[in-house]
Protein backbone atom coordinates (compact mmCIF):
# COMPACT_ATOMS: atom_id res chain seq x y z
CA UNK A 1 107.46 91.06 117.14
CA UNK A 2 111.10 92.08 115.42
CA UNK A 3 109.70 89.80 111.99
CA UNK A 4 107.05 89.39 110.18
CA UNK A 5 106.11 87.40 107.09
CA UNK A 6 104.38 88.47 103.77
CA UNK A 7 101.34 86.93 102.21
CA UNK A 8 104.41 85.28 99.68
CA UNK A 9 106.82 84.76 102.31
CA UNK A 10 108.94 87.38 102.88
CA UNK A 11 110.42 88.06 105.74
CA UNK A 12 110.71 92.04 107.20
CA UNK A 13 112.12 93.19 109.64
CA UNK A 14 109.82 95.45 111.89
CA UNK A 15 110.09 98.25 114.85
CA UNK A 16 107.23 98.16 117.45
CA UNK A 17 107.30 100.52 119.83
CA UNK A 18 104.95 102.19 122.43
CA UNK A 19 101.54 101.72 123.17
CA UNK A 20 98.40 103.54 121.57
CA UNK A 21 96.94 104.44 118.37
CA UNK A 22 99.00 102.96 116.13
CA UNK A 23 101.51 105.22 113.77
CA UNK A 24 102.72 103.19 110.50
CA UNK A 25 106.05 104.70 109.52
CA UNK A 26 107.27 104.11 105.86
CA UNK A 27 110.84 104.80 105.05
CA UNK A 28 112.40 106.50 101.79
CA UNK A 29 114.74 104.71 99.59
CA UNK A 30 117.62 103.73 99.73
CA UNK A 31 117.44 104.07 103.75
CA UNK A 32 115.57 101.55 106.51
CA UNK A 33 113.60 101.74 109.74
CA UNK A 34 116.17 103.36 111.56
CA UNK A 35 115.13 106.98 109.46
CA UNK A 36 112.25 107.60 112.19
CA UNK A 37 114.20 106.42 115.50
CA UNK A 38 113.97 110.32 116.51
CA UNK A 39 110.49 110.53 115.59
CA UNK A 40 108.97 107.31 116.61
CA UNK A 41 110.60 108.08 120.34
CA UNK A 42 108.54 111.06 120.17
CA UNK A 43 105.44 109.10 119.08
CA UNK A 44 105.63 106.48 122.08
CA UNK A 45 106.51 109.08 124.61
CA UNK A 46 103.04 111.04 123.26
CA UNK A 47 100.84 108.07 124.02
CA UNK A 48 101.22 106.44 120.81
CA UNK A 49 102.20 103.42 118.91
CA UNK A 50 105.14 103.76 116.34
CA UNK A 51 105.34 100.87 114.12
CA UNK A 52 108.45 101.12 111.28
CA UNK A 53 109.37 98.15 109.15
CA UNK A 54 112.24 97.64 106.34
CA UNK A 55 111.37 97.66 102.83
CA UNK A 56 112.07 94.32 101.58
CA UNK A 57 114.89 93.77 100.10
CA UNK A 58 116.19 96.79 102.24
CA UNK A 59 117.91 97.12 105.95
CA UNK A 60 117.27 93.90 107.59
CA UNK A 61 114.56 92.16 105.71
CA UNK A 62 115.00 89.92 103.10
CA UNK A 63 116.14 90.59 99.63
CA UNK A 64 114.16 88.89 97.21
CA UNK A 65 115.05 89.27 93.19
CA UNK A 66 111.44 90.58 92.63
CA UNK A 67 108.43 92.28 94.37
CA UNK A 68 109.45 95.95 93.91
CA UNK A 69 106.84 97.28 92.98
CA UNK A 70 103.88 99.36 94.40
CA UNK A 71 101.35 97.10 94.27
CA UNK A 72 103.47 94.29 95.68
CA UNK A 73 104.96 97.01 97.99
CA UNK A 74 101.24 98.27 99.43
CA UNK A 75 100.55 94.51 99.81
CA UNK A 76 103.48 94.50 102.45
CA UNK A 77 102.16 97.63 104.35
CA UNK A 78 98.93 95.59 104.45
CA UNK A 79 100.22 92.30 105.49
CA UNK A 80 102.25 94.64 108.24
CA UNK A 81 99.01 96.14 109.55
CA UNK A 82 96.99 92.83 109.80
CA UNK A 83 100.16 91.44 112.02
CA UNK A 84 100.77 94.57 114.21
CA UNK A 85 96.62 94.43 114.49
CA UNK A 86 96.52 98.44 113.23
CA UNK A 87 93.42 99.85 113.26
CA UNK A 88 92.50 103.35 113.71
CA UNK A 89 95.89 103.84 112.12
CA UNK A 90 97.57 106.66 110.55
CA UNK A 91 100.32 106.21 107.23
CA UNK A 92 103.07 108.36 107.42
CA UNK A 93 105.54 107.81 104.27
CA UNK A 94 108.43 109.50 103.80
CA UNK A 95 109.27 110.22 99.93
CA UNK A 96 109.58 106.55 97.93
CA UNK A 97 107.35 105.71 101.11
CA UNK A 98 104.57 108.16 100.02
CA UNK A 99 103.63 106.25 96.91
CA UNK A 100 102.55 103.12 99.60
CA UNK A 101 100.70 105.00 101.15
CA UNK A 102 98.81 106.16 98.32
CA UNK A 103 98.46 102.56 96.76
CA UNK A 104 97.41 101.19 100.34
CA UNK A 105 94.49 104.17 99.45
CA UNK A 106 93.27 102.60 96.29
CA UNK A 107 94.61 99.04 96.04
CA UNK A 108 93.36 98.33 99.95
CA UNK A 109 90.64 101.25 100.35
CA UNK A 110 92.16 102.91 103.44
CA UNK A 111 91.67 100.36 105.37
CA UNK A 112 91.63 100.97 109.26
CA UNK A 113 92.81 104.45 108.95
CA UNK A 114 91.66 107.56 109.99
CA UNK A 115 94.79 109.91 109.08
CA UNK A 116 97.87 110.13 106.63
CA UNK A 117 100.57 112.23 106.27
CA UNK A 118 103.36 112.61 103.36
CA UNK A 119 106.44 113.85 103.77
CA UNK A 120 108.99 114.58 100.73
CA UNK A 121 106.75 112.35 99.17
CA UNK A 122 106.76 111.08 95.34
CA UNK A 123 103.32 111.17 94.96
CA UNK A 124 101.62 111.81 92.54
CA UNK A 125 104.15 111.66 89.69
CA UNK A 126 108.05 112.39 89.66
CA UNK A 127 108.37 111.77 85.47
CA UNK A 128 108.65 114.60 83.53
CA UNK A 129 106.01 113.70 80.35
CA UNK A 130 103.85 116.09 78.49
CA UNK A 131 101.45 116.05 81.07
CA UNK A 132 103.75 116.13 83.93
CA UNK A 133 105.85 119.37 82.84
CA UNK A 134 107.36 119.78 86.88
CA UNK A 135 108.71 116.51 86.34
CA UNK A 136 112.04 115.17 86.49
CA UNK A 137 113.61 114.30 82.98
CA UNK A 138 114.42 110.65 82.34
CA UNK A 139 117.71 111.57 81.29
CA UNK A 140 118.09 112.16 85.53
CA UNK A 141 116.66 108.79 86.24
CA UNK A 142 119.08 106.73 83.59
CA UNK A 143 122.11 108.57 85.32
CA UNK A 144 121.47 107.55 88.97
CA UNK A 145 121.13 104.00 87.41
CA UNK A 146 124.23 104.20 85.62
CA UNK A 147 125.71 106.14 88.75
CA UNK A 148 124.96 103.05 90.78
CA UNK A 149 125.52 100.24 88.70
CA UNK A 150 129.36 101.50 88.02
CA UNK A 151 129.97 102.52 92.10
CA UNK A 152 127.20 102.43 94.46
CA UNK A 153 128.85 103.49 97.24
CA UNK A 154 130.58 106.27 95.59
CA UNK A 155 127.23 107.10 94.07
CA UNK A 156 125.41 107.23 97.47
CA UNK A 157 128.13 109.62 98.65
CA UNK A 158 127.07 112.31 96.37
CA UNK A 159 123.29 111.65 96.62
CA UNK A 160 123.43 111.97 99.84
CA UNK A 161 124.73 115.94 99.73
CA UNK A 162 121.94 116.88 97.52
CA UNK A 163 119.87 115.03 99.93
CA UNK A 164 120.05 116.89 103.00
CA UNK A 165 121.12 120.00 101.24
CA UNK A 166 124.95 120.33 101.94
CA UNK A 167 126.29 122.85 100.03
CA UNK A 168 130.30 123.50 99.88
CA UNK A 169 130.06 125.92 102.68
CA UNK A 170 126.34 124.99 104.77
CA UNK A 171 127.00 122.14 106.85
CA UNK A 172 122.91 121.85 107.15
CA UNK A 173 123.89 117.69 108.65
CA UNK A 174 126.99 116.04 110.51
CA UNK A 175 129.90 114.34 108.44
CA UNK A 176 128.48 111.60 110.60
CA UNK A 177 124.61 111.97 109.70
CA UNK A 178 125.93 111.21 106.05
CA UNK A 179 128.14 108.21 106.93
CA UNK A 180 124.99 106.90 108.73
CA UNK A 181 122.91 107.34 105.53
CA UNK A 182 125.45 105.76 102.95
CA UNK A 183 125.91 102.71 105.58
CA UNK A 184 122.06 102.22 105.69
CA UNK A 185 121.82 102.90 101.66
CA UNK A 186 124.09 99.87 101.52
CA UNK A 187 122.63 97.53 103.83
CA UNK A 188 120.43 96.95 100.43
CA UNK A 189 120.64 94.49 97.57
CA UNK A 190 121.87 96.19 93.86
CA UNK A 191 118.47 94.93 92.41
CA UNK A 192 116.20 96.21 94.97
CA UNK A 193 117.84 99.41 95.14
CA UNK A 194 117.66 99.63 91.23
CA UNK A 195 113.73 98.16 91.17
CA UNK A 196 112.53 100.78 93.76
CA UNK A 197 114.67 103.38 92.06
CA UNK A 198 112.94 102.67 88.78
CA UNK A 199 109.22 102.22 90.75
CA UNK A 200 109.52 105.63 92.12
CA UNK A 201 110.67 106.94 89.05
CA UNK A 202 108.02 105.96 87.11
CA UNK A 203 104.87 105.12 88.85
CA UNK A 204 102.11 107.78 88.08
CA UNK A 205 99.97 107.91 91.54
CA UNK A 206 97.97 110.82 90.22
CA UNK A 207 94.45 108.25 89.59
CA UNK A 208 94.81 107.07 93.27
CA UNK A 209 94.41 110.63 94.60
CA UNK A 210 90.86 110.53 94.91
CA UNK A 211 91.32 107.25 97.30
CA UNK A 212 92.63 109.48 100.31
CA UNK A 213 89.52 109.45 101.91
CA UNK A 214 90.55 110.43 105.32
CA UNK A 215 92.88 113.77 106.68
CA UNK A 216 96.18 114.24 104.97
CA UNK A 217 99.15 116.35 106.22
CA UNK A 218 102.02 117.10 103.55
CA UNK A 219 105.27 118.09 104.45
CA UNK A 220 107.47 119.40 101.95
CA UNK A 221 110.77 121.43 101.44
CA UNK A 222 110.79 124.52 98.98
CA UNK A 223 114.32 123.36 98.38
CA UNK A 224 113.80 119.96 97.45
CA UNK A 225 116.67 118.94 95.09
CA UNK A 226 115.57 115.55 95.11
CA UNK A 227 112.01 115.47 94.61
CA UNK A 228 110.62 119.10 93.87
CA UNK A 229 108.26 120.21 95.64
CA UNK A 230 106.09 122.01 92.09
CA UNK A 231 105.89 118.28 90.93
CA UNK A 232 105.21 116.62 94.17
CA UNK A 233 104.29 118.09 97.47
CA UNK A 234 101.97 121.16 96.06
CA UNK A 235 100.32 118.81 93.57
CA UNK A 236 99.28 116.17 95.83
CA UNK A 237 97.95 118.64 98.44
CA UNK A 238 95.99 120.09 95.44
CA UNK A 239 94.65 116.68 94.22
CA UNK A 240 94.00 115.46 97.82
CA UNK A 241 90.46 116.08 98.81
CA UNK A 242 91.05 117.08 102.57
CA UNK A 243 94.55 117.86 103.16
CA UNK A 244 97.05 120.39 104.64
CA UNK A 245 99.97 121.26 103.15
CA UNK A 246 103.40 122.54 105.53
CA UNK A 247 105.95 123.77 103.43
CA UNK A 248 109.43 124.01 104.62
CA UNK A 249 111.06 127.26 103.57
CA UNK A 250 114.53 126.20 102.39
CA UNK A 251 114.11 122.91 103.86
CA UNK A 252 115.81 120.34 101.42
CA UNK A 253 114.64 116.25 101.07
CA UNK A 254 115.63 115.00 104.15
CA UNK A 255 114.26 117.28 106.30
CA UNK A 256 113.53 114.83 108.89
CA UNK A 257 117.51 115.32 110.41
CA UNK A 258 117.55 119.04 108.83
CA UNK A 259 114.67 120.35 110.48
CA UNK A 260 114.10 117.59 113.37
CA UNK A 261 112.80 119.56 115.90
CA UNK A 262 109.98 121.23 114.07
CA UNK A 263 109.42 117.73 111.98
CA UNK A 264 108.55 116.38 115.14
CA UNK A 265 106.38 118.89 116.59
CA UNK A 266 104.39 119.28 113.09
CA UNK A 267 103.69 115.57 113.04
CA UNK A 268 103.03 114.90 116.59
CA UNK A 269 100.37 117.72 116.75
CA UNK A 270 98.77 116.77 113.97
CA UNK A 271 98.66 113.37 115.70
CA UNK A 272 96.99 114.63 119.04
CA UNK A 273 94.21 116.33 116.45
């Protein structure tokens, strides 16, 4: 089943593999699918069922003008579940991915699950405000935007450093890793990329905390550049009523190519539990 339609007609592209308990895979922005090849191998050769889809208006799904955000987005992930037939499901959502996860909690009431896990997740609240000290100043937000509406692709060339933590002399991914990145960061429309940008930004998940009614893992770097780990990953392990928080010593945002191997194994266990 490579497509799939939404409840307003859009059309996403979607990954299907293995059989088993399914595994819902949500990807971080501005990537696709293809983030959680490694992974989702690992899930079908354990038994289970790893089921990764495209944002719309991302990868290989369709680009509407509108729809970007997170209670349109947690519609998707529902209208993806009812077509795969997921029940007895668990969410994983990798940072912008997070925050559909924890909509699907409250705007869908965990439906068919019985796990979650977030990993460089967004949740619960990435804006710095009054009440959200940790946060990220605004003033960061407005200069990706103007970073990408000037030159995307030179933009995404510099994100992507901070992103998996290259530093001028720790070559922590492949020259090629980031060429694979940028390419899949441009596979995207400018106003999706913008829209989910701004949706991630901006989107205060700390009221649908309480909906995680069912084991949570969370994954996070201590050397998170791109979303802290203060603001994000300790927080929503201390606002989520039964989780487990692995942090990542050193580990930067994409730790999913930085620290593959024990990514894997960390997920996969918690899986088999």
């Amino acid at each position: 089943m490579p497509r799939i339609k939404t409840r307003d007609g859009v059309e996403l592209y979607v990954k299907d593999w293995g059989e088993g308990r399914p595994v819902v895979l949500l990807h971080g922005w501005p990537l696709t699918a293809d983030t959680f090849d490694d992974l989702s191998k690992a899930i079908a050769d354990a038994g289970m069922r790893a089921i990764s889809y495209d944002r719309r208006g991302f990868g290989r799904s369709e680009q509407p003008f509108d729809g970007y955000n997170y209670d349109t987005l947690s519609d998707d992930l529902a209208d993806v579940m009812s077509w795969v037939g997921a029940t007895d499901a668990t969410l994983l959502g990798f940072s912008m991915g997070g925050g559909e996860v924890a909509r699907y909690m409250s705007r869908h009431g965990g439906a068919n699950l019985r796990s979650a896990i977030l990993v460089s997740s967004v949740v619960p609240y990435m804006l710095k405000t009054e009440d959200n000290p940790q946060g990220t100043p605004q003033e960061t937000f407005d200069e990706m935007t103007e970073g990408m509406v000037d030159d995307r692709a030179h933009f995404f060339a510099s994100f992507f450093k901070d992103f998996f933590g290259v530093a001028m002399f720790d070559k922590a991914v492949s020259d090629e890793m980031l060429e694979w990145a940028e390419r899949q960061a441009m596979m995207a429309g400018l106003e999706p990329t913008l829209a989910c940008a701004k949706a991630f930004a901006t989107t205060d998940f700390r009221p649908n905390l309480a909906s995680f009614n069912v084991p949570t893992l969370v994954i996070h770097g201590t050397d998170d550049k791109t979303v802290p780990i203060d603001a994000a990953g300790r927080a929503a392990a201390k606002g989520i009523a039964q989780s487990t928080l692995i942090e990542y010593e050193g580990a930067p945002h994409g730790l999913f190519a930085t620290h593959k191997q024990r990514f894997i194994e960390d997920v996969v266990n918690f899986l088999r539990r």
